[in-house]
C-alpha atoms as a PDB file:
ATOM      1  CA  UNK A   1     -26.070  13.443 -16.219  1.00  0.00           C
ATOM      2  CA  UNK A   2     -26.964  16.468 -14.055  1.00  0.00           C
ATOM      3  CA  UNK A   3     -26.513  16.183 -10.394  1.00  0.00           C
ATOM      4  CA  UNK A   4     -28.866  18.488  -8.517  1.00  0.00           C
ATOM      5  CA  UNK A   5     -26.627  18.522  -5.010  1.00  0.00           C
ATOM      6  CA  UNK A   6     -23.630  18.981  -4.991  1.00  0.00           C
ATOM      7  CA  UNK A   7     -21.035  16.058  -3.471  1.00  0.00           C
ATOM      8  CA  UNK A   8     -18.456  16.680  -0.490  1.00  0.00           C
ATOM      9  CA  UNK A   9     -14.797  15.440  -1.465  1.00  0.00           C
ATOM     10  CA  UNK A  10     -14.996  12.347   1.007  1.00  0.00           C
ATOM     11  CA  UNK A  11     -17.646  10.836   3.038  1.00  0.00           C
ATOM     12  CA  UNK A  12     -20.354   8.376   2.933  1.00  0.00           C
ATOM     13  CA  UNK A  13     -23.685   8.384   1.090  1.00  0.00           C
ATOM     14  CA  UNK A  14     -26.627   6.697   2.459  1.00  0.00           C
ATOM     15  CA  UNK A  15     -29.102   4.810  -0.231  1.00  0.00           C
ATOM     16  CA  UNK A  16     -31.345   7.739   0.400  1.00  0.00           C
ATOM     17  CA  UNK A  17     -29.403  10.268  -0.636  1.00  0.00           C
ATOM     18  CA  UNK A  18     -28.173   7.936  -3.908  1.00  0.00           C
ATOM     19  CA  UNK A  19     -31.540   7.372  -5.384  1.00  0.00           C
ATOM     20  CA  UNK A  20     -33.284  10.211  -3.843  1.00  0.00           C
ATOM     21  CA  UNK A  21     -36.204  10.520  -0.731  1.00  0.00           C
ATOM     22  CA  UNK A  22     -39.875  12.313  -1.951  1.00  0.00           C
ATOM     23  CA  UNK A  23     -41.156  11.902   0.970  1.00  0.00           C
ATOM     24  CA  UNK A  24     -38.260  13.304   3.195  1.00  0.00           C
ATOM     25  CA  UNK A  25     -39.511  16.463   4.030  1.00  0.00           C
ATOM     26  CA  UNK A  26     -38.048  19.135   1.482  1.00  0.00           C
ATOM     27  CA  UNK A  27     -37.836  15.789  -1.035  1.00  0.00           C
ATOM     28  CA  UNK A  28     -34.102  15.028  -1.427  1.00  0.00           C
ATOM     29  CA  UNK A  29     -33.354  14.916  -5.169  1.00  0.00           C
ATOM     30  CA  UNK A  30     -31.708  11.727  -6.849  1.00  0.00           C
ATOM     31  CA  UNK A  31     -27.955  11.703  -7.436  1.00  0.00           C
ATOM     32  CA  UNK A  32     -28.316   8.415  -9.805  1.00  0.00           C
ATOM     33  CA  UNK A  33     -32.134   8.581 -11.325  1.00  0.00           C
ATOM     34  CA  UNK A  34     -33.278   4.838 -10.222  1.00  0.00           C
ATOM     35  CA  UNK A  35     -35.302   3.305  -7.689  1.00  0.00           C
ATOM     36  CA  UNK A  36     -33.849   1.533  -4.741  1.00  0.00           C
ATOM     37  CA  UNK A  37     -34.651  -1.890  -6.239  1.00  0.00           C
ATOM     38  CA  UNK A  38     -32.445  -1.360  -9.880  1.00  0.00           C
ATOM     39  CA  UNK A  39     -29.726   0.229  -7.537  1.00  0.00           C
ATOM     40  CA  UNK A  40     -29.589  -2.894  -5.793  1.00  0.00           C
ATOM     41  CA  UNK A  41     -29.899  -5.205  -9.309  1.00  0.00           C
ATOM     42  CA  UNK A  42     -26.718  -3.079 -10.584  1.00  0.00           C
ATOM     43  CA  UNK A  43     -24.951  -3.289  -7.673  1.00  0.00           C
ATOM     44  CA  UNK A  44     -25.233  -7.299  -7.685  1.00  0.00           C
ATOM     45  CA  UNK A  45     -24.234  -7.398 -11.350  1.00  0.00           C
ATOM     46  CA  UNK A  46     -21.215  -5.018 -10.778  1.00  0.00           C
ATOM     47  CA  UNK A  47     -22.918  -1.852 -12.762  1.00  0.00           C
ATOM     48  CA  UNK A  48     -23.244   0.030  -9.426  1.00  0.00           C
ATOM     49  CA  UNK A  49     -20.177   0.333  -6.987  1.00  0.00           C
ATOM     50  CA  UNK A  50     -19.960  -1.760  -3.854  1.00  0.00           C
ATOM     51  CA  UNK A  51     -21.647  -1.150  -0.292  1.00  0.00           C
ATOM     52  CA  UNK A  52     -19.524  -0.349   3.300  1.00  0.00           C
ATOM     53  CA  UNK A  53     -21.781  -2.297   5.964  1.00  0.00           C
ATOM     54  CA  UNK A  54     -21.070  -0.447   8.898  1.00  0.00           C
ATOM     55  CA  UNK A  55     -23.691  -1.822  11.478  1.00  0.00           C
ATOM     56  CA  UNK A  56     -26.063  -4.609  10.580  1.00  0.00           C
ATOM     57  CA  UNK A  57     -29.467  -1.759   9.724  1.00  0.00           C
ATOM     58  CA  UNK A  58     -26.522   1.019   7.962  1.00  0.00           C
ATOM     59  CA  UNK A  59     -25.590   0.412   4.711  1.00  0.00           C
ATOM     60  CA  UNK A  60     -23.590   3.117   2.727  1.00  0.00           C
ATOM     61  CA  UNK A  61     -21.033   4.059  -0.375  1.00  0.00           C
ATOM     62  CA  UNK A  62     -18.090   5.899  -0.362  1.00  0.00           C
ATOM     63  CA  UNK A  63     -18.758   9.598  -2.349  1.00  0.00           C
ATOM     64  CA  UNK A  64     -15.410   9.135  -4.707  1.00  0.00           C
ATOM     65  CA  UNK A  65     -16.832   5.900  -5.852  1.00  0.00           C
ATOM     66  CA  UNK A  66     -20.035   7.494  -6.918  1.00  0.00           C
ATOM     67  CA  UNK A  67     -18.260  10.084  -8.425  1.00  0.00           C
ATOM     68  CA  UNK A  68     -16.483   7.916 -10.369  1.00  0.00           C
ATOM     69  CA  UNK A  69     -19.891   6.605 -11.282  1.00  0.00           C
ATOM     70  CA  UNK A  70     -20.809   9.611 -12.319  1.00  0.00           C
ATOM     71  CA  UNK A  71     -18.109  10.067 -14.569  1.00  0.00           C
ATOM     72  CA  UNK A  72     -18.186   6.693 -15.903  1.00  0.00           C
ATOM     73  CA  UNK A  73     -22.193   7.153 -16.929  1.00  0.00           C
ATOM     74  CA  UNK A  74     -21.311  10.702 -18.182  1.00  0.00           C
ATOM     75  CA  UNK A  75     -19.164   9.144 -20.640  1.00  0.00           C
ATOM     76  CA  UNK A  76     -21.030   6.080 -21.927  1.00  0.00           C
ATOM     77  CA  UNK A  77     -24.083   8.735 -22.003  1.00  0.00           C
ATOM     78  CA  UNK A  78     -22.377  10.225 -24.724  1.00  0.00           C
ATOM     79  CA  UNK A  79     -21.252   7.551 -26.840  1.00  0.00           C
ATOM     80  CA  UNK A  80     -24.100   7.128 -29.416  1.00  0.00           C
ATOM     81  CA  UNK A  81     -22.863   5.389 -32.481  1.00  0.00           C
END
């Protein structure tokens, strides 16, 4: 999976910035390709890490757990038996 921005070491990553904005003005690329509602899906099932609430309207991730995403999808991606 290519990511088209690159990731600080620590931080927090807003839903946005996850999934991607085309109508932020430039368009903010996706880090995962899926809409907002399947992000949501996989993170209820598990597929998708956990959210940090930190105020009841601001939701966000921590950017080593969706590295580790990254990684994780990166290597399923290429097992094809």
């Amino acid at each position: 999976m290519a990511i088209s921005t690159s990731l600080p070491n620590k931080g927090f990553l807003r839903i946005k910035q996850i999934v991607g904005n085309s109508k932020a003005t430039p368009p903010q690329p996706a880090i995962i390709p899926v809409c907002a509602a399947t992000w949501w899906a996989g993170v209820k099932t598990g597929r998708f890490p956990k959210p940090i609430k930190l105020g009841p309207r601001t939701t966000v991730w921590r950017v080593e757990d969706i590295q580790a995403l990254i990684t994780k999808l990166g290597k399923e991606g290429g097992n094809h038996e």
